[in-house]
C-alpha atoms as a PDB file:
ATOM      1  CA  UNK A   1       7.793 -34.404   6.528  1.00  0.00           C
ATOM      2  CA  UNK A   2      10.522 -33.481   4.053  1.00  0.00           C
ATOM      3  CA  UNK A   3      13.462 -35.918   4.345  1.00  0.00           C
ATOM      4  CA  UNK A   4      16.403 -34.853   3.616  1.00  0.00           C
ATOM      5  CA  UNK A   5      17.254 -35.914  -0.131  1.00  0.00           C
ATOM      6  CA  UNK A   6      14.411 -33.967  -0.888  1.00  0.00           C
ATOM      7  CA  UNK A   7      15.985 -31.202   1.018  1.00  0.00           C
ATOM      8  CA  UNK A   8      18.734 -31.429  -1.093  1.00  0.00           C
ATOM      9  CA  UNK A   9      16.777 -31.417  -4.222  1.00  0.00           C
ATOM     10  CA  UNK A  10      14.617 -28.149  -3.300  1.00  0.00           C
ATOM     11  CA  UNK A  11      17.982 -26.405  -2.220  1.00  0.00           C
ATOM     12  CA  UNK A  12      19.987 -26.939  -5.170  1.00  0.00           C
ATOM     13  CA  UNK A  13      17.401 -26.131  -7.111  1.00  0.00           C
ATOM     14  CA  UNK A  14      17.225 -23.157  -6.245  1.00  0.00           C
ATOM     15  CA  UNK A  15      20.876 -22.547  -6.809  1.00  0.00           C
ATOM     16  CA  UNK A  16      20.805 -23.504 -10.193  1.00  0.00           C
ATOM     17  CA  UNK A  17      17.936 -20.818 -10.721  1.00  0.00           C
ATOM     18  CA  UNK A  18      19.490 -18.529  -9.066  1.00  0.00           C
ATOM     19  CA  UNK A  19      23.260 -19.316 -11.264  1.00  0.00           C
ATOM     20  CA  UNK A  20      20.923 -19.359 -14.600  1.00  0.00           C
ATOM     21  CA  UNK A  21      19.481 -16.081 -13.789  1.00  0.00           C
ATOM     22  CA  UNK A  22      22.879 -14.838 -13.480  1.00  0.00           C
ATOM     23  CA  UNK A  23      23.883 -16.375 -16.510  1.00  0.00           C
ATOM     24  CA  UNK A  24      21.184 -14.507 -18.596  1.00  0.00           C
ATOM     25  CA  UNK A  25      22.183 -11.277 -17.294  1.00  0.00           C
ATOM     26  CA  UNK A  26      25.376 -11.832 -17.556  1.00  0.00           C
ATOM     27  CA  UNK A  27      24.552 -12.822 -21.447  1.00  0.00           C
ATOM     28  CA  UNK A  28      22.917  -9.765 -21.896  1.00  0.00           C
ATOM     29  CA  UNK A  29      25.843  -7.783 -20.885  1.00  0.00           C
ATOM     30  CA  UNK A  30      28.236  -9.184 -23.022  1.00  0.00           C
ATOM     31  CA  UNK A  31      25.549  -8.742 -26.249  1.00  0.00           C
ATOM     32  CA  UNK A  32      26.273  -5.278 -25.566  1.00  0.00           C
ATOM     33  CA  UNK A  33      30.166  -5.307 -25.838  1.00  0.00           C
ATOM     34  CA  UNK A  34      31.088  -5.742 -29.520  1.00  0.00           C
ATOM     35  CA  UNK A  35      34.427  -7.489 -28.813  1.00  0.00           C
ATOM     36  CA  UNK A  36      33.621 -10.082 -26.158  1.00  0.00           C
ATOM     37  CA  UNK A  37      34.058 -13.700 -26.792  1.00  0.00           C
ATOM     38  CA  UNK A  38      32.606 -16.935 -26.159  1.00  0.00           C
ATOM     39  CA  UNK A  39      34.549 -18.484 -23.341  1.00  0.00           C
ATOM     40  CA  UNK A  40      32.946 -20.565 -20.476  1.00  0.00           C
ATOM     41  CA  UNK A  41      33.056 -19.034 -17.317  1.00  0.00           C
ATOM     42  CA  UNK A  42      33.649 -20.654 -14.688  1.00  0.00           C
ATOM     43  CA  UNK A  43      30.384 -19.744 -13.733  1.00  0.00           C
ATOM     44  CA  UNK A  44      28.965 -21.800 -16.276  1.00  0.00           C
ATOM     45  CA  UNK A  45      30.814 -24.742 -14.997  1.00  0.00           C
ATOM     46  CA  UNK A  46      28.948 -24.757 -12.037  1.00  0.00           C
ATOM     47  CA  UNK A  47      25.977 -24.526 -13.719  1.00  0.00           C
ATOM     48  CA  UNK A  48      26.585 -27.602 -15.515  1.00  0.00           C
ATOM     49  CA  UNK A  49      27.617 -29.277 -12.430  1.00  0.00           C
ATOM     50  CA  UNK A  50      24.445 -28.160 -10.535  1.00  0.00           C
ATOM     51  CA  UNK A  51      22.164 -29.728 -13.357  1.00  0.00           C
ATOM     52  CA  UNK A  52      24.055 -32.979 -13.290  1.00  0.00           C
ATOM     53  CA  UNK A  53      23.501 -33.225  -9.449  1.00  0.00           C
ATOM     54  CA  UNK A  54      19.969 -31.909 -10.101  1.00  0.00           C
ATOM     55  CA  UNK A  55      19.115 -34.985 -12.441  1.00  0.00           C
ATOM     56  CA  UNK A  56      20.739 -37.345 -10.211  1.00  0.00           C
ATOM     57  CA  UNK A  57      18.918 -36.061  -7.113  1.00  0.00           C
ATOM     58  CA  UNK A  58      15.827 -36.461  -9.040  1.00  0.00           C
ATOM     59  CA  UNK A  59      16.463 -40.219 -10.432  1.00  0.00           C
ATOM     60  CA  UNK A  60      17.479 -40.917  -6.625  1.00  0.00           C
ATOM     61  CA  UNK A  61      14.321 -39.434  -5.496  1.00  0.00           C
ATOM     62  CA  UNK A  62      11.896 -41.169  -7.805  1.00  0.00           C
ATOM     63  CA  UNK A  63      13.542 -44.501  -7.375  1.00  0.00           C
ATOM     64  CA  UNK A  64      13.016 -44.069  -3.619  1.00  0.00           C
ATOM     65  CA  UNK A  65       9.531 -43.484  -3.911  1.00  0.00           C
ATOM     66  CA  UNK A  66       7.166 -45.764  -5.247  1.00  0.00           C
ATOM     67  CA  UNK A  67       4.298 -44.229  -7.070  1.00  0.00           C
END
Protein backbone atom coordinates (compact mmCIF):
# COMPACT_ATOMS: atom_id res chain seq x y z
CA UNK A 1 0.00 0.00 0.00
CA UNK A 2 1.12 3.55 -0.77
CA UNK A 3 1.00 5.70 2.40
CA UNK A 4 0.46 8.85 2.09
CA UNK A 5 3.95 10.76 2.18
CA UNK A 6 4.64 8.78 -0.65
CA UNK A 7 1.48 10.05 -2.13
CA UNK A 8 2.71 13.28 -1.74
CA UNK A 9 6.00 12.59 -3.26
CA UNK A 10 4.52 10.88 -6.59
CA UNK A 11 2.00 13.90 -6.85
CA UNK A 12 4.28 16.69 -6.66
CA UNK A 13 6.39 15.15 -8.74
CA UNK A 14 4.54 15.23 -11.23
CA UNK A 15 3.83 18.89 -10.87
CA UNK A 16 7.21 19.85 -11.04
CA UNK A 17 7.43 17.89 -14.48
CA UNK A 18 4.68 19.15 -15.60
CA UNK A 19 5.92 23.24 -14.43
CA UNK A 20 9.51 22.27 -16.08
CA UNK A 21 7.93 21.26 -19.24
CA UNK A 22 6.28 24.50 -19.26
CA UNK A 23 9.28 26.21 -18.48
CA UNK A 24 11.14 24.82 -21.60
CA UNK A 25 8.50 25.86 -23.84
CA UNK A 26 8.09 28.78 -22.47
CA UNK A 27 12.13 29.22 -22.98
CA UNK A 28 11.81 28.44 -26.37
CA UNK A 29 9.38 31.13 -27.00
CA UNK A 30 11.16 33.82 -25.66
CA UNK A 31 14.57 32.58 -27.82
CA UNK A 32 12.46 33.64 -30.55
CA UNK A 33 11.67 37.30 -29.45
CA UNK A 34 14.86 39.37 -29.88
CA UNK A 35 14.00 41.86 -27.10
CA UNK A 36 12.85 39.71 -24.19
CA UNK A 37 14.67 39.67 -20.97
CA UNK A 38 15.72 37.53 -18.27
CA UNK A 39 13.29 38.03 -15.45
CA UNK A 40 11.97 35.16 -13.18
CA UNK A 41 8.56 34.42 -13.59
CA UNK A 42 6.69 33.74 -11.16
CA UNK A 43 6.37 30.57 -12.67
CA UNK A 44 9.78 29.80 -11.98
CA UNK A 45 9.27 30.50 -8.38
CA UNK A 46 7.15 27.74 -8.04
CA UNK A 47 9.35 25.65 -9.63
CA UNK A 48 11.94 26.28 -7.20
CA UNK A 49 9.57 25.83 -4.45
CA UNK A 50 8.31 22.46 -5.84
CA UNK A 51 12.01 21.08 -5.93
CA UNK A 52 12.68 22.19 -2.41
CA UNK A 53 9.52 20.28 -1.20
CA UNK A 54 10.54 17.51 -3.63
CA UNK A 55 14.01 17.00 -1.80
CA UNK A 56 12.50 17.26 1.49
CA UNK A 57 9.75 14.73 0.72
CA UNK A 58 12.43 12.51 -0.41
CA UNK A 59 14.92 12.90 2.77
CA UNK A 60 11.54 12.35 4.84
CA UNK A 61 10.82 9.33 2.90
CA UNK A 62 14.17 7.60 3.06
CA UNK A 63 14.62 8.35 6.70
CA UNK A 64 11.27 6.62 7.28
CA UNK A 65 12.23 3.63 5.63
CA UNK A 66 14.91 1.52 6.59
CA UNK A 67 16.71 -0.18 3.81
Amino acid sequence: MLNTLTIFLLLNSLILLGFILNQNESSKDTTSNSGATEIASPLQNITWFCVFIEFSLFLLKSKSTEF
